[in-house]
Protein backbone atom coordinates (compact mmCIF):
# COMPACT_ATOMS: atom_id res chain seq x y z
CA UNK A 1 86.33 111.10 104.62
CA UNK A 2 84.06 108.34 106.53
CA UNK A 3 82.32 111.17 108.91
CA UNK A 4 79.32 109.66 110.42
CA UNK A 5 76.57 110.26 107.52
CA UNK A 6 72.74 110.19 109.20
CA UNK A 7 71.51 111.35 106.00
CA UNK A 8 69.30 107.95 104.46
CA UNK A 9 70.01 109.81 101.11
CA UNK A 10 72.60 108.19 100.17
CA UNK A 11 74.16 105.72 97.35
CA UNK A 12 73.09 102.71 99.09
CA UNK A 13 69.86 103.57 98.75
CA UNK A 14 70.00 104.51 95.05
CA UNK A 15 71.69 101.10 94.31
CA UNK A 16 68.58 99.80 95.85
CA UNK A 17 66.47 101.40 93.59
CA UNK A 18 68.39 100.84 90.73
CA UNK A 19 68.17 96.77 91.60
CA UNK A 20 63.94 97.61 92.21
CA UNK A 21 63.40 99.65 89.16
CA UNK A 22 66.08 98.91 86.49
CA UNK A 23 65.81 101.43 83.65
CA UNK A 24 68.25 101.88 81.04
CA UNK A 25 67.10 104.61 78.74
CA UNK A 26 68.39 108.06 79.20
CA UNK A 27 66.67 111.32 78.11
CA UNK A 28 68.11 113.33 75.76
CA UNK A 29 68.52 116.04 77.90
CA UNK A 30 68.01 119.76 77.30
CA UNK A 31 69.37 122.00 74.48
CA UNK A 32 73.34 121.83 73.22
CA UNK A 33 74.98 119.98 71.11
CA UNK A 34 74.57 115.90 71.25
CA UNK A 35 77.09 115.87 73.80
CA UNK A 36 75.92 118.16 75.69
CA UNK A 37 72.43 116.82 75.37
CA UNK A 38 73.46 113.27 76.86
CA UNK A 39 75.14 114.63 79.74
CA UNK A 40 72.55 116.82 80.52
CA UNK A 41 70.09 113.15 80.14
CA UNK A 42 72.80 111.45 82.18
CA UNK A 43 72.27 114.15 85.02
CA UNK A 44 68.63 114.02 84.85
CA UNK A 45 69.01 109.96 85.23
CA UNK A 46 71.07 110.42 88.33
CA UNK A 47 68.68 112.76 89.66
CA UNK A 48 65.70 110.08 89.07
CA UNK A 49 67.70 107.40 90.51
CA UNK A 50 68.30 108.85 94.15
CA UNK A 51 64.90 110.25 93.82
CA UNK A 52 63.33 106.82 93.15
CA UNK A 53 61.71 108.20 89.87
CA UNK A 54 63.23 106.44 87.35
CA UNK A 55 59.48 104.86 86.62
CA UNK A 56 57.87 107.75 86.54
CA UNK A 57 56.22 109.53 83.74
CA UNK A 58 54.58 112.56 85.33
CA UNK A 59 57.36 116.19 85.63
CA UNK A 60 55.98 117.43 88.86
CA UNK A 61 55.93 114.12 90.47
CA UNK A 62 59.93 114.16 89.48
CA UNK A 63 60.39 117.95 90.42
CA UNK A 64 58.85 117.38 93.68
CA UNK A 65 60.92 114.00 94.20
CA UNK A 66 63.99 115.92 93.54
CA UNK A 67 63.04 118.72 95.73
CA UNK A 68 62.79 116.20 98.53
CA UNK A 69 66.36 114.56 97.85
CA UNK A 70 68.29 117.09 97.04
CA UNK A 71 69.76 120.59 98.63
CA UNK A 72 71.44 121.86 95.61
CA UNK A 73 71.32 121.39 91.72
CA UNK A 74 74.30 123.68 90.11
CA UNK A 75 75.00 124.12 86.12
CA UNK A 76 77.64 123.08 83.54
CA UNK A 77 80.04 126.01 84.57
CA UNK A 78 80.64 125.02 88.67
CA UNK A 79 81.37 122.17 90.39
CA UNK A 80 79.59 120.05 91.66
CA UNK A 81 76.48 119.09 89.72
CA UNK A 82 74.10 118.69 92.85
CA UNK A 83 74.18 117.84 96.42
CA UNK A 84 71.66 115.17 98.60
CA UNK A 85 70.24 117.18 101.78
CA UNK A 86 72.32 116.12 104.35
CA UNK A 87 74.56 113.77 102.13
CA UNK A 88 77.22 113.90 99.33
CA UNK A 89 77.94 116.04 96.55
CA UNK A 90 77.77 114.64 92.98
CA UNK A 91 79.79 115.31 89.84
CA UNK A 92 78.52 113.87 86.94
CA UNK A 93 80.25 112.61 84.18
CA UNK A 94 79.46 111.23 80.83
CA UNK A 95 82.22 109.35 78.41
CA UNK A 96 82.01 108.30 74.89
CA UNK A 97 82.99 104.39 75.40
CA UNK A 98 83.71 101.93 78.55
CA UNK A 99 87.12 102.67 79.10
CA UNK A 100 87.44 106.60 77.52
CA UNK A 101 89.32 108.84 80.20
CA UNK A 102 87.11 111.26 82.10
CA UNK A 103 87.26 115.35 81.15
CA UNK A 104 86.81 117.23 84.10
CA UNK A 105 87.57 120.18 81.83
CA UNK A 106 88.81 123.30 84.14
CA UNK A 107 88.15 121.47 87.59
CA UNK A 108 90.59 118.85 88.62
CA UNK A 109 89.67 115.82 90.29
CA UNK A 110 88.35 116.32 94.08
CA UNK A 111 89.24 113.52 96.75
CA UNK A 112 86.36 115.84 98.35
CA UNK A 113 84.37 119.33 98.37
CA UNK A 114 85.96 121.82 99.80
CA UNK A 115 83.54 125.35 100.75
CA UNK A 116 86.75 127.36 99.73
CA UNK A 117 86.97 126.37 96.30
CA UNK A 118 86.85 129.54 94.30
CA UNK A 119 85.27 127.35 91.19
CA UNK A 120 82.12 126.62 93.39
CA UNK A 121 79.68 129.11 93.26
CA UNK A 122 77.30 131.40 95.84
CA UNK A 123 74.71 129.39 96.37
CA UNK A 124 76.93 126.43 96.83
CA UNK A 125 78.99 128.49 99.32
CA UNK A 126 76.13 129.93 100.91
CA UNK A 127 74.62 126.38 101.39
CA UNK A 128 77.88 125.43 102.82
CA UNK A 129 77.50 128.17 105.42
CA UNK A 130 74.26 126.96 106.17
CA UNK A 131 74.73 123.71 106.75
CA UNK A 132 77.99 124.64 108.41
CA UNK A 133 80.31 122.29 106.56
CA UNK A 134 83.47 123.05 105.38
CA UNK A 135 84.15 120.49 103.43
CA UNK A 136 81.60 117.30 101.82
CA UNK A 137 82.27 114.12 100.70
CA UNK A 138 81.91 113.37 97.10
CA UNK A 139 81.67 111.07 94.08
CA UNK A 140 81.41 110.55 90.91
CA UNK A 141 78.80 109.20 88.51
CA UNK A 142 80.49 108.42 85.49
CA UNK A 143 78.24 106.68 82.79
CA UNK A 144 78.51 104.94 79.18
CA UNK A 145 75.70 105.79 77.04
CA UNK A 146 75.18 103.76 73.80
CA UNK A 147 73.88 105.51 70.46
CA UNK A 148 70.71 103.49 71.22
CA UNK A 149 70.39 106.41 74.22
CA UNK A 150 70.56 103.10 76.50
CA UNK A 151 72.67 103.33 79.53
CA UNK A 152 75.41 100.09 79.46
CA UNK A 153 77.98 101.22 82.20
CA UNK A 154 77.66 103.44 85.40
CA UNK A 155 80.38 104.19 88.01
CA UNK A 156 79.87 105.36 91.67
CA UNK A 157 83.28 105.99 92.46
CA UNK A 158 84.17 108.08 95.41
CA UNK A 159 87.15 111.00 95.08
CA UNK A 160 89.19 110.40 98.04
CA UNK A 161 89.50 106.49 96.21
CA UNK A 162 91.61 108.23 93.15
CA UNK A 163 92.22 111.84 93.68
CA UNK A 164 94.94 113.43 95.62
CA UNK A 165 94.89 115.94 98.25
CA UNK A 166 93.97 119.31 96.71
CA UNK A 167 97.47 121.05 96.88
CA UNK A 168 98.81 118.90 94.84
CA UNK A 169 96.73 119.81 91.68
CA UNK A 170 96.67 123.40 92.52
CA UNK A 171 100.48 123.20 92.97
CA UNK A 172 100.83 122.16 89.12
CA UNK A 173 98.42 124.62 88.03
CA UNK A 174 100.18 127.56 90.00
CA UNK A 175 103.24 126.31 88.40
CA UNK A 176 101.83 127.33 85.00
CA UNK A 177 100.54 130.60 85.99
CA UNK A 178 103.41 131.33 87.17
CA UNK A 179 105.34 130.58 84.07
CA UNK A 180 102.69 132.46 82.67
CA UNK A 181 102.95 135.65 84.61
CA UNK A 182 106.90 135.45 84.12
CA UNK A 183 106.22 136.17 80.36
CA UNK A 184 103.94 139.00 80.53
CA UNK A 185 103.75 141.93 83.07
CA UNK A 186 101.87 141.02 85.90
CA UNK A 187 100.10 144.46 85.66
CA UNK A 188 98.67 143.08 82.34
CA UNK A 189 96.99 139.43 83.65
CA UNK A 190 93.55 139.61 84.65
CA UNK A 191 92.45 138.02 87.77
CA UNK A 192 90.50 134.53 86.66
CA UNK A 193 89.89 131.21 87.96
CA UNK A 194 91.31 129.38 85.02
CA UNK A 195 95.14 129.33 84.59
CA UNK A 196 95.58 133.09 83.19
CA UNK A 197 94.24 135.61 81.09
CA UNK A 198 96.38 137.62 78.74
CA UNK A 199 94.33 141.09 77.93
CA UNK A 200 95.39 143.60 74.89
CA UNK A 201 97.62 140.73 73.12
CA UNK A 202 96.88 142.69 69.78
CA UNK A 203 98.37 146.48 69.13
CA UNK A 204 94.58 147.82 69.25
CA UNK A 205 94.13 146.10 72.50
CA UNK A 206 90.84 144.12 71.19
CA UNK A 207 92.09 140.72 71.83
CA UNK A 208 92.88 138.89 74.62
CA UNK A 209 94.10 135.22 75.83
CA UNK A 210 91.93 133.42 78.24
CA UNK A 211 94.42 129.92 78.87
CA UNK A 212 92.28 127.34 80.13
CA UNK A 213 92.53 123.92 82.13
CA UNK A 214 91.84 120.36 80.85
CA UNK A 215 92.24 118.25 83.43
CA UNK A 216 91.73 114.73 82.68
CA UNK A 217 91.63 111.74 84.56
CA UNK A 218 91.59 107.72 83.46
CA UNK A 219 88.44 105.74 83.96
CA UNK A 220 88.07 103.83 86.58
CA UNK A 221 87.27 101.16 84.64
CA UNK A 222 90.98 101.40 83.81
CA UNK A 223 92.64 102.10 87.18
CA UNK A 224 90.79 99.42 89.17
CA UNK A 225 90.59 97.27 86.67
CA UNK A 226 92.22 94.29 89.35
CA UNK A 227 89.36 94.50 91.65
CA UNK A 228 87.04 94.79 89.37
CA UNK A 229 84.40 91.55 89.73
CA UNK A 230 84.35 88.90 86.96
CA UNK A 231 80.89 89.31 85.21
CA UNK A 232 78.59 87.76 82.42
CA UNK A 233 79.61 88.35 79.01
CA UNK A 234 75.78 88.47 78.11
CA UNK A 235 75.07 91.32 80.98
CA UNK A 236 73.61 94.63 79.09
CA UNK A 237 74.36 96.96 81.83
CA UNK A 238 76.93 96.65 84.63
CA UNK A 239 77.21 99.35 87.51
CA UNK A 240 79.83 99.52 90.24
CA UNK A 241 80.46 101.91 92.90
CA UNK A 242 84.05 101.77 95.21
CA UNK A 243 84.02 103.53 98.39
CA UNK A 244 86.23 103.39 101.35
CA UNK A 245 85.50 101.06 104.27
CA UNK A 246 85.23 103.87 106.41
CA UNK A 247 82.88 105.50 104.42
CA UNK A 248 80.84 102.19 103.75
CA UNK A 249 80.58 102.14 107.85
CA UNK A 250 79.50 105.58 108.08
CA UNK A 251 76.14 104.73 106.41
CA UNK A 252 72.83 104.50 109.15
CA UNK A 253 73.20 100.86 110.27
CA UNK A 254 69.13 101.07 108.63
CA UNK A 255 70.82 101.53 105.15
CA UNK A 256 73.43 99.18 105.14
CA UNK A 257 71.16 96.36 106.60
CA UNK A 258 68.71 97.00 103.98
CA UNK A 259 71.57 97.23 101.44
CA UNK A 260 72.84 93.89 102.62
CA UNK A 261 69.70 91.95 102.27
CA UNK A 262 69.90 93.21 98.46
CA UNK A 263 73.16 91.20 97.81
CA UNK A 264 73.11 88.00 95.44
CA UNK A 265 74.53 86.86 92.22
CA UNK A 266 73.40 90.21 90.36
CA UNK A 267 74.56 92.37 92.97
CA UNK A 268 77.49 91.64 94.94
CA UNK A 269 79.89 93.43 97.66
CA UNK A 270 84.11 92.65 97.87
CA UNK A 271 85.81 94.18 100.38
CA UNK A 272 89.70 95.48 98.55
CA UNK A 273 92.41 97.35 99.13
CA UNK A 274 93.75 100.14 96.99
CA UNK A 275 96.27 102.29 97.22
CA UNK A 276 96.59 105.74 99.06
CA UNK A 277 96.16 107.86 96.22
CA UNK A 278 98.57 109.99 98.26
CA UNK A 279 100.88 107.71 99.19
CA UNK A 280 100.68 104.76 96.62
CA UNK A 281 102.74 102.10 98.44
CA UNK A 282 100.35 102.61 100.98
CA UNK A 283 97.46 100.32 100.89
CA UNK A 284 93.45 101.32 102.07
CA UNK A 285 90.41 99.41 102.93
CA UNK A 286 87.72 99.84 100.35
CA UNK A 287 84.21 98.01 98.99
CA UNK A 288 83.28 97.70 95.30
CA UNK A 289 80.32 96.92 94.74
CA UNK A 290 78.69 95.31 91.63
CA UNK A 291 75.47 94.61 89.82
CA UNK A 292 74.53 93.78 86.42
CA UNK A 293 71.61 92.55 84.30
């Protein structure tokens, strides 16, 4: 995207704080199964980190952090998982080991937000309205989480770095529908956001079909794994974050200076190239960034 972002709530900044205040435990999380639980910690981490709370003890010094940062906090059913006022949208993501692919269950990846997406929900849409966007950058915060409960890996990685344009995922899934719908009477489907819904399938008409997306999508551990910076074989915790050039530049000079002046040998800044991820003999301009302790 690379729009001109005034907004100092951004993942510079968090990096900072993550340099400032490095914490490695995540909660467990609310209620759900252990999965469930750690995902739910994960997104309460990522929450602490842009709020600059990771230190802090106290729940209504957090909730009032948060309020601060943030313009909207969704749930497990609707993308995306929370929004910084004036700034990105976040998805986050929690896998099972370094390298495990990334289940984006019935939302396929996003190279950005778009306020038309039927899988986002009112208040999402109604923020979008009122903010006037029509479509927000966004990125992902994909994280390893040892049994300890101790974070060890954590990607900021940017959707317009890996995922295509929209059509072409909703292409596919049409394409199944469709094959869908060809084997049933149209009259019968029910009108869904996931791929189809077969009602009556039984002779009482008691049972129906709901046929569900599982879109997944490699780690980027795995995909970028040629530009990915050489690193200690002691480090406990690496993070890295890859965002377009353009995008890098469209940071308040204030942030990127203050960003800069964070850069050593724990925390370091390559400019790459990657390819288009709509055109992949086309190459783009891009930053990773790394840090590790």
């Amino acid at each position: 995207m690379g729009k001109r972002n005034i907004s100092k709530n951004n993942i510079l900044n968090a990096l900072i704080f993550l340099k400032e205040n490095v914490e490695l435990s995540v909660s467990d999380g609310v209620s759900g199964n252990s999965i469930q639980k750690i995902g739910s910690g994960l997104e309460d981490y990522i929450k602490d980190l842009f709020s600059d709370t990771l230190k802090i003890k106290s729940k209504a010094v957090k909730k009032k952090a948060h309020f601060k940062v943030f313009a909207y906090a969704g749930n497990s059913n609707n993308p995306p998982d929370m929004i910084l006022k004036n700034g990105d949208a976040i998805e986050v993501k929690k896998v099972d080991s370094l390298t495990a692919s990334i289940q984006l269950n019935s939302s396929p990846p996003k190279a950005c937000l778009l306020a038309s997406d039927t899988r986002i929900n009112k208040t999402c849409r109604e923020l979008a309205l009122k903010e006037n966007w029509t479509q927000k950058d966004i990125f992902y915060a994909v994280g390893s989480v040892g049994k300890d409960k101790l974070l060890t890996r954590l990607w900021f990685i940017y959707g317009d770095c890996f995922a295509a344009e929209h059509g072409v995922y909703e292409k596919a899934a049409q394409r199944i529908t469709g094959a869908i719908s060809q084997s049933f009477d149209k009259t019968e489907l029910s009108d869904t956001n996931e791929l189809a819904v077969v009602p009556k399938i039984d002779p009482l008409g008691i049972t129906r079909l709901r046929v569900r997306g599982m879109w997944i999508v490699k780690n980027p551990a795995v995909v970028f794994e040629d530009i990915i910076p050489k690193s200690r074989k002691d480090a406990m915790f690496r993070a890295y974050c890859l965002l377009l050039d353009s995008k890098y530049l469209s940071f308040p000079e204030e942030s990127r200076l203050k960003f800069e002046a964070q850069l050593d040998d724990k925390m370091i800044m390559n400019k790459v190239q990657i390819s288009d991820p709509n055109n992949p003999v086309k190459l783009i301009e891009a930053r990773i960034i790394s840090y590790e302790v």
